[in-house]
C-alpha atoms as a PDB file:
ATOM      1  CA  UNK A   1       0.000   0.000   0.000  1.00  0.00           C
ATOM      2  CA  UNK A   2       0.735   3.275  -0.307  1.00  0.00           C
ATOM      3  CA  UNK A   3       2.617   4.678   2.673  1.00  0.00           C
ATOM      4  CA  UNK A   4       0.498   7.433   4.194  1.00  0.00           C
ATOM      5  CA  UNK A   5       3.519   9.610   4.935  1.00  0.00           C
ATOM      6  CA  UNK A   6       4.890   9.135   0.830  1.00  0.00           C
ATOM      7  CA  UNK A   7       5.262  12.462  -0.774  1.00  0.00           C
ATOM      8  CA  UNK A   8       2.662  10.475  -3.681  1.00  0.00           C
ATOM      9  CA  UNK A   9      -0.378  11.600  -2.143  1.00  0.00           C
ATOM     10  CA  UNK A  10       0.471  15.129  -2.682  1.00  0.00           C
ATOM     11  CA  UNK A  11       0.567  14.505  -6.577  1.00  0.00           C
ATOM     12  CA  UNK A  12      -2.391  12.347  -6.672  1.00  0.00           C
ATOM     13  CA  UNK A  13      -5.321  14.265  -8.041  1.00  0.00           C
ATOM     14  CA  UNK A  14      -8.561  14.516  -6.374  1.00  0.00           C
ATOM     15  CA  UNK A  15     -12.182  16.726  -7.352  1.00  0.00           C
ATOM     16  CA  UNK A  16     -10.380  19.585  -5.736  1.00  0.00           C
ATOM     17  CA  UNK A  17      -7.344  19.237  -7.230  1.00  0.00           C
ATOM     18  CA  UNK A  18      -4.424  17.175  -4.874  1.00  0.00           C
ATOM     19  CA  UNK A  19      -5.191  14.411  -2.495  1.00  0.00           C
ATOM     20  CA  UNK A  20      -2.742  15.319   0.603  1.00  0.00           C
ATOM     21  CA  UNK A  21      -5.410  15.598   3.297  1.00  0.00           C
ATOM     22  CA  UNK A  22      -6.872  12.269   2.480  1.00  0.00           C
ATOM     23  CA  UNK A  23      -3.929  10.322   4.826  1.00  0.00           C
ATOM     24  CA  UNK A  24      -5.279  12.662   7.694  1.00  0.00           C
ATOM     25  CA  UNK A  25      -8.986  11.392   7.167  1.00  0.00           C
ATOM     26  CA  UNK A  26      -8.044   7.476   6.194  1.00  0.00           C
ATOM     27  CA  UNK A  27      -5.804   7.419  10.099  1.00  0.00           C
ATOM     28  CA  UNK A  28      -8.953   9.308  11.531  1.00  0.00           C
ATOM     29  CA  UNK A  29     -11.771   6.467  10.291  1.00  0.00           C
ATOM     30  CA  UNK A  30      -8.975   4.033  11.544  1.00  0.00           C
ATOM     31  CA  UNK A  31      -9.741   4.364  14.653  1.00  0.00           C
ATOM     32  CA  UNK A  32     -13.340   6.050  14.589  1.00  0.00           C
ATOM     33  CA  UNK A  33     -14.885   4.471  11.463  1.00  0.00           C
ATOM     34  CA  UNK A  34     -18.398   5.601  11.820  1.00  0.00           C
ATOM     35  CA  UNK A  35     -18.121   9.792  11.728  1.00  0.00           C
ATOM     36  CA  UNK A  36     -18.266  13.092  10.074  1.00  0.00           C
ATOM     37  CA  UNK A  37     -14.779  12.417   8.120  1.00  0.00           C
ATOM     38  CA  UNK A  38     -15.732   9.143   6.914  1.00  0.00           C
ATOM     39  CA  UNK A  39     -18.441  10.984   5.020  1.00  0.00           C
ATOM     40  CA  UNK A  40     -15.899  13.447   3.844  1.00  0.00           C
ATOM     41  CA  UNK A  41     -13.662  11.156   2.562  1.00  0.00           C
ATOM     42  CA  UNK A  42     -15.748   8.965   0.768  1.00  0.00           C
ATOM     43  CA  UNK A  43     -18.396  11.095  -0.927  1.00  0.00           C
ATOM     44  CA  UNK A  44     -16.271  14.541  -1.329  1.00  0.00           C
ATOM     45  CA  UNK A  45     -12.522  13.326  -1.513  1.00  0.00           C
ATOM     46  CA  UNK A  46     -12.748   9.742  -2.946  1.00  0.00           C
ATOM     47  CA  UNK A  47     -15.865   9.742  -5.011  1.00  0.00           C
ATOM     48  CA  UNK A  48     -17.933  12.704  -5.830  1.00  0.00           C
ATOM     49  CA  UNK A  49     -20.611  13.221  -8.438  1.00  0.00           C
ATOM     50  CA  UNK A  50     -20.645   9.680  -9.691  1.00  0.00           C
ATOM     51  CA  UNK A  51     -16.719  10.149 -10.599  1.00  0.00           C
ATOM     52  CA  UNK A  52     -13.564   7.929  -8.784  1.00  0.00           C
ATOM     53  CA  UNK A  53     -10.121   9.674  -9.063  1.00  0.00           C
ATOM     54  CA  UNK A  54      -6.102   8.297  -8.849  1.00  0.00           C
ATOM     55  CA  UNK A  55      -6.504   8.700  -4.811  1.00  0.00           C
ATOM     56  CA  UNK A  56      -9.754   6.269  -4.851  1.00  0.00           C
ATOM     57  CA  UNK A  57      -7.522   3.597  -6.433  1.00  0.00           C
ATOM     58  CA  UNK A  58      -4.534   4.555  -3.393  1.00  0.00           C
ATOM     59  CA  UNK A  59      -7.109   4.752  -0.626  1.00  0.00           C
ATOM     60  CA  UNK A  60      -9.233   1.326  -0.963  1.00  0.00           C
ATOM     61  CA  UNK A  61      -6.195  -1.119   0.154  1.00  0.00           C
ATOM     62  CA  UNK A  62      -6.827   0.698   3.789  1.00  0.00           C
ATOM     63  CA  UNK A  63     -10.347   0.932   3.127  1.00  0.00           C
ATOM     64  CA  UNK A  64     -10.364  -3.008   2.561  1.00  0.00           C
ATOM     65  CA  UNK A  65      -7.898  -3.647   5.884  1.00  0.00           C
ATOM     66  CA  UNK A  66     -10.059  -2.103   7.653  1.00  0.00           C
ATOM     67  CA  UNK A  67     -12.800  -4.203   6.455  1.00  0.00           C
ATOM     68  CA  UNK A  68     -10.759  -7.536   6.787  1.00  0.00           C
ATOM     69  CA  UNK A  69      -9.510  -6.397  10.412  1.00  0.00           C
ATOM     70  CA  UNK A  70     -12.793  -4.997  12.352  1.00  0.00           C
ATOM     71  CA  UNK A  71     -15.514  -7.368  14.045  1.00  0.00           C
ATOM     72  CA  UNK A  72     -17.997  -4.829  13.492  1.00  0.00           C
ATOM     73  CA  UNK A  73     -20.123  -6.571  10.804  1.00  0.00           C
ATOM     74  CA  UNK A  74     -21.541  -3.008  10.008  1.00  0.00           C
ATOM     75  CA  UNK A  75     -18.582  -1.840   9.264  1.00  0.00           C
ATOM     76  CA  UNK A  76     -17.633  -4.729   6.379  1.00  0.00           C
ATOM     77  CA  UNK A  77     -21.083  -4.204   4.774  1.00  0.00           C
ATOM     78  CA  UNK A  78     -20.805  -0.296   4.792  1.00  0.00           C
ATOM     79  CA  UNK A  79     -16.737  -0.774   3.231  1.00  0.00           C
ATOM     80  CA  UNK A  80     -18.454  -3.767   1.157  1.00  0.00           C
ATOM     81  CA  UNK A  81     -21.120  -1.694  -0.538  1.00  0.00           C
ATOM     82  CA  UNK A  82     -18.688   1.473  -0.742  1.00  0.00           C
ATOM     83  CA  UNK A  83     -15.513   0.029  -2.458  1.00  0.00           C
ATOM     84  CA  UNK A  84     -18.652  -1.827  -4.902  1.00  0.00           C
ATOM     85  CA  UNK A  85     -19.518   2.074  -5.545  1.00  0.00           C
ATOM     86  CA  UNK A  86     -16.071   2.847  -6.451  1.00  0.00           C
ATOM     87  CA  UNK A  87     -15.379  -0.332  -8.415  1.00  0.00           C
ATOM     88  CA  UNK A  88     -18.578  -0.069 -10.945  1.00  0.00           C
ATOM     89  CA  UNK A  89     -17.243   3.406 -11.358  1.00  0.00           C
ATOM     90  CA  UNK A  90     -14.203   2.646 -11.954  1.00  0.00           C
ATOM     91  CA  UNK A  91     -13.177   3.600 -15.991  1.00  0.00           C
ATOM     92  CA  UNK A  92     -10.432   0.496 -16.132  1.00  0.00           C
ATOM     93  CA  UNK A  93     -10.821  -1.029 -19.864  1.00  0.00           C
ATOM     94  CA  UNK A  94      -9.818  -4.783 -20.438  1.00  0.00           C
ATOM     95  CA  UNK A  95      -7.177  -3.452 -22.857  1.00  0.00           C
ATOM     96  CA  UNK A  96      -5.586  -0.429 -20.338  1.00  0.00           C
ATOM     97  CA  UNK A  97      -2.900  -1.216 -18.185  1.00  0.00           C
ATOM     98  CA  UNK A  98      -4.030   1.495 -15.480  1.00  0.00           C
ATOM     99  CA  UNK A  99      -7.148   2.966 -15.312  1.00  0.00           C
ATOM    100  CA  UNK A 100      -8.356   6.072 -17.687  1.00  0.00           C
ATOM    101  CA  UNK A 101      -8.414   7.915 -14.152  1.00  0.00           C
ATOM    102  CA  UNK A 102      -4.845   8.550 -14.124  1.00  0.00           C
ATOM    103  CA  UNK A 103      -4.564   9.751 -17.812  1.00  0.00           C
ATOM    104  CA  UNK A 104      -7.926  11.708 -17.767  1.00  0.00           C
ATOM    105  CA  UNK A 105      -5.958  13.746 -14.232  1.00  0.00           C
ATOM    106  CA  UNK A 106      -2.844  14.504 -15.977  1.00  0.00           C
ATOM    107  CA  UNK A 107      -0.856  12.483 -12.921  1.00  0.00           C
ATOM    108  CA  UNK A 108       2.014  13.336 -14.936  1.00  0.00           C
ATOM    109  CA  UNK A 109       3.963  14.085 -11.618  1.00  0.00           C
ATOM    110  CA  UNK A 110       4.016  10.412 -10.937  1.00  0.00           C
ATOM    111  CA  UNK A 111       6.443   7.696 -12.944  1.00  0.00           C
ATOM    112  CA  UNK A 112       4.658   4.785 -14.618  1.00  0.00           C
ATOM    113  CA  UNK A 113       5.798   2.379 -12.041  1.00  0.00           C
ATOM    114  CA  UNK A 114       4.162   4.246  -9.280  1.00  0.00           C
ATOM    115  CA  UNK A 115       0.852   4.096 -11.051  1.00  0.00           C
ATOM    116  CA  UNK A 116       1.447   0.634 -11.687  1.00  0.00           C
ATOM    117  CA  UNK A 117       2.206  -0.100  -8.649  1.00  0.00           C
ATOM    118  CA  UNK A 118      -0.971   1.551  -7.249  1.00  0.00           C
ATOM    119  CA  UNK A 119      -3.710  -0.184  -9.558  1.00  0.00           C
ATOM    120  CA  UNK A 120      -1.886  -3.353  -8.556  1.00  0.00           C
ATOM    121  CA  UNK A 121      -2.045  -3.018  -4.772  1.00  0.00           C
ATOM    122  CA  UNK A 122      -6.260  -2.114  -5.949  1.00  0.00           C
ATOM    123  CA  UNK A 123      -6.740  -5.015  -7.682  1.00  0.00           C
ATOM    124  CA  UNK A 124      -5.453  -7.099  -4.642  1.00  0.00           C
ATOM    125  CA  UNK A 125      -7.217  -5.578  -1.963  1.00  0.00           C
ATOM    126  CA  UNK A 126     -10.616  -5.513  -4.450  1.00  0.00           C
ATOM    127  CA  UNK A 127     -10.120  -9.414  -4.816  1.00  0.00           C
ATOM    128  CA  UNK A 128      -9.277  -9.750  -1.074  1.00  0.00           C
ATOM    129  CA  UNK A 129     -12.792  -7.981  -0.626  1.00  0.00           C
ATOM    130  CA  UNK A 130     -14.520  -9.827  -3.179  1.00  0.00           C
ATOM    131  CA  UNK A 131     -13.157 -12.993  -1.135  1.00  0.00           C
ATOM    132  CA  UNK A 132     -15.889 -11.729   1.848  1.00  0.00           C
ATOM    133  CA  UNK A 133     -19.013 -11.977  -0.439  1.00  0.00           C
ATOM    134  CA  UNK A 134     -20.512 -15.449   0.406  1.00  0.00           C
ATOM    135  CA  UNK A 135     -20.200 -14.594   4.476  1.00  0.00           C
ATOM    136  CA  UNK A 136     -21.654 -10.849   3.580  1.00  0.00           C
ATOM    137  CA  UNK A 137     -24.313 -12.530   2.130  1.00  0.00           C
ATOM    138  CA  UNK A 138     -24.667 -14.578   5.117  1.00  0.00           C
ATOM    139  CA  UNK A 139     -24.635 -11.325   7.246  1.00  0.00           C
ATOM    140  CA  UNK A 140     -27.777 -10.127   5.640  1.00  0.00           C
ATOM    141  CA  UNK A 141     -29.717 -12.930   4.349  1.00  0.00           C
ATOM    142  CA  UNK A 142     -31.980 -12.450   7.415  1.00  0.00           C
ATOM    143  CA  UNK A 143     -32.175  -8.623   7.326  1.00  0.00           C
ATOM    144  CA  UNK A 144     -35.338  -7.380   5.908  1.00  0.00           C
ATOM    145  CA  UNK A 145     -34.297  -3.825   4.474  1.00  0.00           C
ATOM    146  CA  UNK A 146     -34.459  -4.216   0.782  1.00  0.00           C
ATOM    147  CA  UNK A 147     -32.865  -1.223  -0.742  1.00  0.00           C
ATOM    148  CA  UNK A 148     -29.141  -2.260   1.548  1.00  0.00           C
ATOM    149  CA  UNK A 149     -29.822  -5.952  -0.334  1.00  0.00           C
ATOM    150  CA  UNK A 150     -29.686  -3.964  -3.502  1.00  0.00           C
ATOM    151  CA  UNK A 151     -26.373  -1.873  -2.761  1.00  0.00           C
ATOM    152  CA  UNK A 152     -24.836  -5.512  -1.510  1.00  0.00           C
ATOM    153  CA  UNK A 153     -26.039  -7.281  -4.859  1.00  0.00           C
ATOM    154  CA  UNK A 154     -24.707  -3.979  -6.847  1.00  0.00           C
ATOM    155  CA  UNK A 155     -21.358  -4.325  -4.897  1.00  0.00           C
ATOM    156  CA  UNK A 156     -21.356  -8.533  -6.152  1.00  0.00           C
ATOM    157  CA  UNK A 157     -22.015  -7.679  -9.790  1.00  0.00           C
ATOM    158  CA  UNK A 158     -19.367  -4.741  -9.726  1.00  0.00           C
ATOM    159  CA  UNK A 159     -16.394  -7.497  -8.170  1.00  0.00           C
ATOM    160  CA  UNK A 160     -17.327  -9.984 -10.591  1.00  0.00           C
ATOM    161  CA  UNK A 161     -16.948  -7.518 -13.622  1.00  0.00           C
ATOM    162  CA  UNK A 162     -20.301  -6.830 -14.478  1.00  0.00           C
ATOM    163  CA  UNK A 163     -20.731  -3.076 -14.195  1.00  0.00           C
ATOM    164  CA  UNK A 164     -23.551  -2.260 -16.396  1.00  0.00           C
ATOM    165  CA  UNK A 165     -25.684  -4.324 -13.715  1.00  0.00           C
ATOM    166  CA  UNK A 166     -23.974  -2.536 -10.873  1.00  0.00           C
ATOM    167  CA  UNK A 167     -24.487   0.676 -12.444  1.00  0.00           C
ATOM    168  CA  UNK A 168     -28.556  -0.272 -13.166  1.00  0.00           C
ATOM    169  CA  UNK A 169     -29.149  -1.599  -9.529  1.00  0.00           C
ATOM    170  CA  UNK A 170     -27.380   1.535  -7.836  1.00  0.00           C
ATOM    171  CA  UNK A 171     -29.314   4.045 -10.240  1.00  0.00           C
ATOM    172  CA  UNK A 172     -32.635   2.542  -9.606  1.00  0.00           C
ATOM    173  CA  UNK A 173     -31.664   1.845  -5.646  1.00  0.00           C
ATOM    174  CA  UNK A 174     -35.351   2.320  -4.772  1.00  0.00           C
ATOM    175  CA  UNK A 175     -36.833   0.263  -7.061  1.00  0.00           C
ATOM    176  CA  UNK A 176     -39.919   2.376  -7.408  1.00  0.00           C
ATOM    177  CA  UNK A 177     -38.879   3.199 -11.163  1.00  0.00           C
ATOM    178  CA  UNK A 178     -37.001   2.049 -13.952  1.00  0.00           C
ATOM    179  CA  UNK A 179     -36.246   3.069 -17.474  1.00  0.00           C
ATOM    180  CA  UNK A 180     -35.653   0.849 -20.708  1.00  0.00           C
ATOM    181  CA  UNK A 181     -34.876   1.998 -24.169  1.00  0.00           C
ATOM    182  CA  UNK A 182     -36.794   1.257 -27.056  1.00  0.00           C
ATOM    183  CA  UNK A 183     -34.388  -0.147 -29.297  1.00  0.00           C
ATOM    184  CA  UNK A 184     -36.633   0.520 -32.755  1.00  0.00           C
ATOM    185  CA  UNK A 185     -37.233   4.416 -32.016  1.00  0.00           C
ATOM    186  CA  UNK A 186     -35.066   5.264 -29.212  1.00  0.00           C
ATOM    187  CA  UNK A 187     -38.107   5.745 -27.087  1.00  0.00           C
ATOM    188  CA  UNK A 188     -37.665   6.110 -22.920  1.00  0.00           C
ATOM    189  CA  UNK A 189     -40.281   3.555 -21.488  1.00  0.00           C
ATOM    190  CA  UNK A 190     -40.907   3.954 -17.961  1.00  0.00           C
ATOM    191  CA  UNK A 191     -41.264   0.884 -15.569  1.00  0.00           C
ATOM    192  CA  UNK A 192     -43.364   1.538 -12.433  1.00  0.00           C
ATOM    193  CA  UNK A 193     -44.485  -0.855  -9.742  1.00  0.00           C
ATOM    194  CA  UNK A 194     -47.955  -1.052  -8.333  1.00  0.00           C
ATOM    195  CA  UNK A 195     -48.574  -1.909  -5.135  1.00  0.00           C
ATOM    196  CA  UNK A 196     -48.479  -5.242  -5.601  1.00  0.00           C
ATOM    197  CA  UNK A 197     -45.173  -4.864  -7.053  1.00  0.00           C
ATOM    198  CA  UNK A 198     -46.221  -5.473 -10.765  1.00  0.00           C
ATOM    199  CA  UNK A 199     -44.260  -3.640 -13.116  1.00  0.00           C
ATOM    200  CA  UNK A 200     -45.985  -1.404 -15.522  1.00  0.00           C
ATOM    201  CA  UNK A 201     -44.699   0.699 -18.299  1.00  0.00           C
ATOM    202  CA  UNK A 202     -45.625   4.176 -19.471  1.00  0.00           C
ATOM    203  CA  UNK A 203     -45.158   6.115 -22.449  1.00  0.00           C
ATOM    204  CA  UNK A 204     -44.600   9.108 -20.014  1.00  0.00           C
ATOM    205  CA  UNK A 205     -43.360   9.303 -16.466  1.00  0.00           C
ATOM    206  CA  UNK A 206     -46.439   8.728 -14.601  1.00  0.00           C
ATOM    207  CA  UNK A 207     -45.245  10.826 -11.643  1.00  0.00           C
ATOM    208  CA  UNK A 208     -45.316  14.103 -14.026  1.00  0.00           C
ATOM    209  CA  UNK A 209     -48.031  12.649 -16.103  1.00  0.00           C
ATOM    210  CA  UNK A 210     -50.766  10.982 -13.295  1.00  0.00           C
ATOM    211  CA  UNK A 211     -53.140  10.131 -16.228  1.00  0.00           C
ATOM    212  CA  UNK A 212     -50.551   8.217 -18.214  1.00  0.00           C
ATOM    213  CA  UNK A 213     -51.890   4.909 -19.908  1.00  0.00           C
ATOM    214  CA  UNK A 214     -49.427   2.058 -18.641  1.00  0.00           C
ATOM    215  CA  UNK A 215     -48.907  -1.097 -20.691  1.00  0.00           C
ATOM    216  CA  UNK A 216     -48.424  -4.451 -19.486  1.00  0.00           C
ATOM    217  CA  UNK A 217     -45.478  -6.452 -19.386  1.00  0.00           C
ATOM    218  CA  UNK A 218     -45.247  -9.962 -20.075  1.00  0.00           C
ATOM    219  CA  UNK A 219     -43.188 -11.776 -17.367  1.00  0.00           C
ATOM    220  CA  UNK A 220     -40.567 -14.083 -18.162  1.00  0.00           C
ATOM    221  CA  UNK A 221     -38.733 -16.224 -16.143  1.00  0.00           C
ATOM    222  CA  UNK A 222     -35.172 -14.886 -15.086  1.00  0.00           C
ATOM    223  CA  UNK A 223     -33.342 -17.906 -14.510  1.00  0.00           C
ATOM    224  CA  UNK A 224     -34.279 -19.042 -18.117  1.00  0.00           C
ATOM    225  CA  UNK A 225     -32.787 -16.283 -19.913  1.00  0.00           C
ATOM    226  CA  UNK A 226     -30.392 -16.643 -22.412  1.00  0.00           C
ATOM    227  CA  UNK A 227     -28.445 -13.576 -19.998  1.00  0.00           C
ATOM    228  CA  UNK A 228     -25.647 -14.585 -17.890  1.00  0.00           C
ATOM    229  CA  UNK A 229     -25.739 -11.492 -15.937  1.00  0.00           C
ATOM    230  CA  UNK A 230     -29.540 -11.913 -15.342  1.00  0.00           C
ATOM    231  CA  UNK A 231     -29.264 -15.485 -14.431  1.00  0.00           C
ATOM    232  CA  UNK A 232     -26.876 -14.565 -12.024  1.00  0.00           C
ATOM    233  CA  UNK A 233     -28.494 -11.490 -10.832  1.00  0.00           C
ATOM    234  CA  UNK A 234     -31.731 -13.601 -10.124  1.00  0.00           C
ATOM    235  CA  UNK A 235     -30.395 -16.691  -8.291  1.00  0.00           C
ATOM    236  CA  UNK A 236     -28.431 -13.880  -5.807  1.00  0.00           C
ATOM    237  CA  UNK A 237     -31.620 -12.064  -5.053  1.00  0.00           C
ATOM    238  CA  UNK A 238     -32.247 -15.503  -3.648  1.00  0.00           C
ATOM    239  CA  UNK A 239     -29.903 -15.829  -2.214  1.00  0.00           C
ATOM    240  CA  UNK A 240     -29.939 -12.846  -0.296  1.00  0.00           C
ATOM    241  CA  UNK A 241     -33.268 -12.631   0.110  1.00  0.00           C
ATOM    242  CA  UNK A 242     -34.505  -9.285  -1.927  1.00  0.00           C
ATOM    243  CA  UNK A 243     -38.084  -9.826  -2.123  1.00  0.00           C
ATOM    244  CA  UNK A 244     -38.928  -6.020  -3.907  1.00  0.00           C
ATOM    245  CA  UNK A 245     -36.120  -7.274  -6.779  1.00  0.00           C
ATOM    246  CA  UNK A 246     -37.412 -10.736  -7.049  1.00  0.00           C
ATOM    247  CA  UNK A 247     -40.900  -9.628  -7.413  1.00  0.00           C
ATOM    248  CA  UNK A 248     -39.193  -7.108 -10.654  1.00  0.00           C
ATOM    249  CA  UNK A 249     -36.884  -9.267 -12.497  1.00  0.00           C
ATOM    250  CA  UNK A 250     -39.598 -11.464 -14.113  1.00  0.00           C
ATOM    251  CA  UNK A 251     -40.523  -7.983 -15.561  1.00  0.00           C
ATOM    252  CA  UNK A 252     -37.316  -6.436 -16.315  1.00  0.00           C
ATOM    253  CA  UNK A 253     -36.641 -10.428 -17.786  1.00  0.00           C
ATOM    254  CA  UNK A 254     -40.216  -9.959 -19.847  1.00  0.00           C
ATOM    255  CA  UNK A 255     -41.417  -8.274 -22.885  1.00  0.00           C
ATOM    256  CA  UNK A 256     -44.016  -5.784 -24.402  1.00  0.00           C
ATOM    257  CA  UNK A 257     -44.701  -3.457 -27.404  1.00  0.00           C
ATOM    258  CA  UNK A 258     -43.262  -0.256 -27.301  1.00  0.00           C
ATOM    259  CA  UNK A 259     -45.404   2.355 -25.872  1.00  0.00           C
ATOM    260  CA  UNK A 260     -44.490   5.259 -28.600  1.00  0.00           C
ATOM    261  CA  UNK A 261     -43.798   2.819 -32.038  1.00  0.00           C
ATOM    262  CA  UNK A 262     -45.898  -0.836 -30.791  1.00  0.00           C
ATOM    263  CA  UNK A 263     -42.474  -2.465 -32.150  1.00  0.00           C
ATOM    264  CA  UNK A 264     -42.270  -5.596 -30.015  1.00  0.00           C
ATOM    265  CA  UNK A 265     -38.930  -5.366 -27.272  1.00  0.00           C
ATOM    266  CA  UNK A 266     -37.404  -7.116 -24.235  1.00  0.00           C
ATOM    267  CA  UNK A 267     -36.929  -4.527 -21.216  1.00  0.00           C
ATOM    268  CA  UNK A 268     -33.734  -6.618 -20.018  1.00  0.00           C
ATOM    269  CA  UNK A 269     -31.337  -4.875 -22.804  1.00  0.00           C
ATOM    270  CA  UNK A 270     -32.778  -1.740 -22.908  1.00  0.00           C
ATOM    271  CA  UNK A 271     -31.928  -1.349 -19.140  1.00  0.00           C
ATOM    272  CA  UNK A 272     -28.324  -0.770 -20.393  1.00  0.00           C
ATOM    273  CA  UNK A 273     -28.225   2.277 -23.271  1.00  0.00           C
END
């Protein structure tokens, strides 16, 4: 890991320019984890308006010990879900050797190596985290708040590579809307529950438009879909125990006719413009 007193973190770029306060903040939640400078850290310094930066990728290895080192099972969920955040964020390409981070902050201060060095020490601590999932899962299988399942099973599909799923889960957290793309006319459908938790779509978003016609959807079964990432996605919602995303993926698995052009679709792919 990066050592906390190396000169690096002071040409490390952050939203506000260079990272040198975020040592200070990672030795404070060290030893007082749940306060005001966690907060700091990790939604101003670390990640902040949906964006990671080159001191995200040197801050998680301490992030993760702390994770692998407390007995506070809070504490692993909350670093769980966080460095899940960070990781379906995270602009890293199959074919880049370091992440577009680091070229898109002009971190021309720092020498290759160093970069290297710091996506690799990442990567290890991200797979050391990733190692935790089946006991997490444990942890909360009994629990009965539905929206934490869905950051835990966003967290999963960001470790196992499949960020478009992350990225869907944490941008419809609530589950009280989604959105799917008509592929034929480019047309936003909107996907709202009822309160029997059937989806619905709409031509218009029904909470700006209370008269809106919806259209059914024709449920399909999620663990029979030729989708790996929905398979997947279903049989750890059973895992864990979501009920609110188990009672929505035989809809976001189904199909309809497009609410602007009637051209037939399946919501699953259109989840992911």
């Amino acid at each position: 890991m990066l050592d906390l007193a190396s000169p690096v973190w002071g040409k490390l770029q952050g939203p506000y320019g260079y990272s040198d306060s975020v040592p200070t903040l990672i030795q404070h939640i060290q030893h007082d984890y749940f306060s005001e400078e966690k907060e700091e850290l990790y939604w101003e310094l670390l990640y902040h308006q949906n964006t990671i930066y080159p001191c995200t990728y040197a801050a998680v290895p301490y992030l993760v010990e702390i994770a692998l080192k407390t007995g506070s099972p809070d504490i692993l969920l909350d670093i769980f879900i966080t460095c899940g955040i960070f990781e379906a964020n995270s602009e890293k390409e199959l074919h880049m050797e370091v992440p577009s981070e680091f070229l898109r902050d002009h971190t021309s201060l720092l020498d290759q190596e160093t970069i290297r060095e710091i996506y690799r020490e990442y990567r290890r601590a991200i797979l050391s985290l990733t190692e935790q999932t089946e006991s997490i899962l444990h942890l909360v299988r009994m629990e009965e708040h539905d929206t934490d399942k869905r950051y835990i099973l966003a967290a999963d599909a960001a470790f196992r590579g499949n960020k478009e799923i992350a990225n869907m889960l944490l941008t419809f957290s609530e589950g009280d809307e989604y959105v799917t793309v008509c592929p034929t006319c480019d047309h936003s459908i909107y996907l709202w529950p009822d309160e029997e938790e059937i989806l619905f779509a709409y031509e218009d978003d029904p909470v700006s438009h209370g008269t809106a016609k919806r259209f059914s959807i024709i449920a399909k079964r999620p663990d029979l879909s030729n989708d790996s990432g929905l398979q997947r996605l279903y049989q750890r919602a059973l895992e864990i125990g979501d009920k609110k995303l188990l009672a929505h993926l035989p809809y976001l698995a189904g199909e309809l006719n497009c609410c602007s052009c009637d051209s037939p679709i399946q919501v699953w792919p259109g989840l992911f413009p």
